[in-house]
N, C-alpha and C. Protein backbone atom coordinates (compact mmCIF):
# COMPACT_ATOMS: atom_id res chain seq x y z
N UNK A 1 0.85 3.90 -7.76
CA UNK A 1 0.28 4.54 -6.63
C UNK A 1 -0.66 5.63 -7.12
N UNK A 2 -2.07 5.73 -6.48
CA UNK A 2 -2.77 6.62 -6.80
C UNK A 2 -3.35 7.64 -5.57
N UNK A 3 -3.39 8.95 -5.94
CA UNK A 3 -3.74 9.53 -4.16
C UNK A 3 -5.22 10.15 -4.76
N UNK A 4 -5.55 10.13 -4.06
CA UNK A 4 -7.18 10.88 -4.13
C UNK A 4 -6.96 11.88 -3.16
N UNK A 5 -6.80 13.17 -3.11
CA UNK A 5 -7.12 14.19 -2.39
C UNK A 5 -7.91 14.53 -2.13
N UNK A 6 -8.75 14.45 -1.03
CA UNK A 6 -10.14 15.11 0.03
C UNK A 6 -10.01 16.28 0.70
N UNK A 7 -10.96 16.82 1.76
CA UNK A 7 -11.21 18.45 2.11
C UNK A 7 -10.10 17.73 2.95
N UNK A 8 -10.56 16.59 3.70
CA UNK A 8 -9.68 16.75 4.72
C UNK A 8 -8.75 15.33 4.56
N UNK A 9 -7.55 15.46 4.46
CA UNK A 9 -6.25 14.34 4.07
C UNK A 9 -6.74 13.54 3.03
N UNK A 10 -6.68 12.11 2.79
CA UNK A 10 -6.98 11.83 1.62
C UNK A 10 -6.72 10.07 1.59
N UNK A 11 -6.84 9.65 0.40
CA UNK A 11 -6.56 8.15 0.26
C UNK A 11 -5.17 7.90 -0.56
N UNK A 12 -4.55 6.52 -0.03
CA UNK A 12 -3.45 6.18 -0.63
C UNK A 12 -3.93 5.36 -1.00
N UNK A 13 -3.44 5.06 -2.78
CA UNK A 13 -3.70 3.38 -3.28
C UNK A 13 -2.54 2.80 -3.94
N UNK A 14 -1.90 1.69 -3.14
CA UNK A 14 -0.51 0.99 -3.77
C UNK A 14 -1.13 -0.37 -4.38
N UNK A 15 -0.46 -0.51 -5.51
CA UNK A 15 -1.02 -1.84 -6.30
C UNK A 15 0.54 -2.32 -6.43
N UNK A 16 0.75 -3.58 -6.13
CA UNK A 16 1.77 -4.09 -6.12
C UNK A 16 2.17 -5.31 -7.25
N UNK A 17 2.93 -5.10 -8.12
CA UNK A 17 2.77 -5.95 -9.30
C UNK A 17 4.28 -7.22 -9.03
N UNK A 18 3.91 -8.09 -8.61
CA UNK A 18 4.54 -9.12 -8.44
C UNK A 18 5.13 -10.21 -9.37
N UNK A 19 6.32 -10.92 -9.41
CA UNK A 19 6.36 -11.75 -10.26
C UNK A 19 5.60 -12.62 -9.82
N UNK A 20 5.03 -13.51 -11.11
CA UNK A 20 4.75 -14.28 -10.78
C UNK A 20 4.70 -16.06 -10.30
N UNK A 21 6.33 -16.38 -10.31
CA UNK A 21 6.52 -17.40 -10.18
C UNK A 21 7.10 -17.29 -7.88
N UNK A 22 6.47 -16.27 -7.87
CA UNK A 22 6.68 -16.32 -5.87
C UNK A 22 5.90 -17.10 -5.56
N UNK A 23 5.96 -17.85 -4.82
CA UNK A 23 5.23 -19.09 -3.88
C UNK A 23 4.36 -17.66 -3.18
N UNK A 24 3.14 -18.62 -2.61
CA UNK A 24 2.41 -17.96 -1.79
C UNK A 24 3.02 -17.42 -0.38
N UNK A 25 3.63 -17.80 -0.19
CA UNK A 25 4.44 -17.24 1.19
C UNK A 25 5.45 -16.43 0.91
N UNK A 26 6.03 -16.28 -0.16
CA UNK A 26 6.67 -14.78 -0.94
C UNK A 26 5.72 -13.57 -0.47
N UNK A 27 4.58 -14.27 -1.28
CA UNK A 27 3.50 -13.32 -2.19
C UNK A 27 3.43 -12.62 -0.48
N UNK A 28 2.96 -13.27 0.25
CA UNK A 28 2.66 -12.66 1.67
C UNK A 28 3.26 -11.86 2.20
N UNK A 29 4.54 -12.01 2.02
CA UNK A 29 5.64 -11.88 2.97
C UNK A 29 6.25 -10.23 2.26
N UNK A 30 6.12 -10.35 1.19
CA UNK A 30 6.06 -8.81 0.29
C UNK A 30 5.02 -8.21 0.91
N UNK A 31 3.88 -8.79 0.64
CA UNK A 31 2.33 -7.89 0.36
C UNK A 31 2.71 -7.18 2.42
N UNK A 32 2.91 -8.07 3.18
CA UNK A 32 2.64 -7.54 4.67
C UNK A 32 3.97 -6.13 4.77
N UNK A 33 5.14 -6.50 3.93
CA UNK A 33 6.04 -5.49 4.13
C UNK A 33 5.69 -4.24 3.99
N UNK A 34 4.96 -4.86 2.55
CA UNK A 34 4.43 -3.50 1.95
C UNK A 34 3.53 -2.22 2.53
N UNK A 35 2.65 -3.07 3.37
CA UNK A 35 1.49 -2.83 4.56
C UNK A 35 2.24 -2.13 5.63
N UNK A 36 3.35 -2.73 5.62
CA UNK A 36 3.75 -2.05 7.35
C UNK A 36 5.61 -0.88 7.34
N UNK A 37 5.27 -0.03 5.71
CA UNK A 37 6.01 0.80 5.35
C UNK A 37 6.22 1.54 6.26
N UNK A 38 7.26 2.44 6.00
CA UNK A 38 7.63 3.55 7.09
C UNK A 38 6.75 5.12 6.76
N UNK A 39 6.49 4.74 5.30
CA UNK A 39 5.85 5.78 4.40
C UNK A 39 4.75 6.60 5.25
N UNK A 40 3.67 5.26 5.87
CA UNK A 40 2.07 6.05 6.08
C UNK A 40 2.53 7.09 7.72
N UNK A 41 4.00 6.72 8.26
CA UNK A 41 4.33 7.71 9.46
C UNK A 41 4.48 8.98 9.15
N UNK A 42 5.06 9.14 8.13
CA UNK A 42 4.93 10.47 8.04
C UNK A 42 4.00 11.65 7.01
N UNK A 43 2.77 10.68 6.87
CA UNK A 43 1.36 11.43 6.29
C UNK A 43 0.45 12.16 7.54
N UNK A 44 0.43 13.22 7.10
CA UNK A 44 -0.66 13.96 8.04
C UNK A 44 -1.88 13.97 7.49
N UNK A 45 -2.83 13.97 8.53
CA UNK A 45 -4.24 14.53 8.40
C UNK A 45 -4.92 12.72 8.32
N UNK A 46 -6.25 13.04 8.02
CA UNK A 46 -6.51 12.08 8.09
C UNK A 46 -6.48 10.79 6.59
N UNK A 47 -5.48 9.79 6.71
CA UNK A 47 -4.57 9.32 5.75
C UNK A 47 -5.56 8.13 5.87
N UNK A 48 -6.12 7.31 4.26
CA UNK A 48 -6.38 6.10 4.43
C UNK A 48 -5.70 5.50 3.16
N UNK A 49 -4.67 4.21 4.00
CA UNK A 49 -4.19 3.46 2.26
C UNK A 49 -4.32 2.46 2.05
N UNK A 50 -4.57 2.29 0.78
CA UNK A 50 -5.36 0.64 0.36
C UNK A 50 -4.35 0.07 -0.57
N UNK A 51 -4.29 -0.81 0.19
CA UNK A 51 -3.10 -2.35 -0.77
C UNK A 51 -3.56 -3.07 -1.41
N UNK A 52 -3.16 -3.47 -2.67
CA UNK A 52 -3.57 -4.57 -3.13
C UNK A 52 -2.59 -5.17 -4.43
N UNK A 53 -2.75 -6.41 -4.56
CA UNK A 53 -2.01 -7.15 -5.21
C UNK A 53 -2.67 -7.20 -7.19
N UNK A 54 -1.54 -7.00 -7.89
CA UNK A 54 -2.25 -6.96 -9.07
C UNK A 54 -1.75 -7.85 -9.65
């Protein structure tokens, strides 16, 4: 995870390192969990976070 701090709130970046023998519908089914954390509820200000699969 990497945060970039701005004047005003900032960016989240989660890279998600997967095994790799998950079927594509694993791979999904992680990657959307991951997306719809409980985490980004309790960031203030103006919060942007970027997912991605490594």
């Amino acid at each position: 995870m990497e945060i970039e701090q701005e004047e005003k709130g900032g960016t989240v970046q989660v890279s998600l390192w997967l095994d790799e023998g998950l079927t594509g519908r694993e791979v999904k089914i992680l990657f959307n969990s991951a997306r719809h954390c409980e985490v980004g509820k309790f960031l203030r200000g103006p919060i942007k976070l970027e997912y991605r699969l490594k």
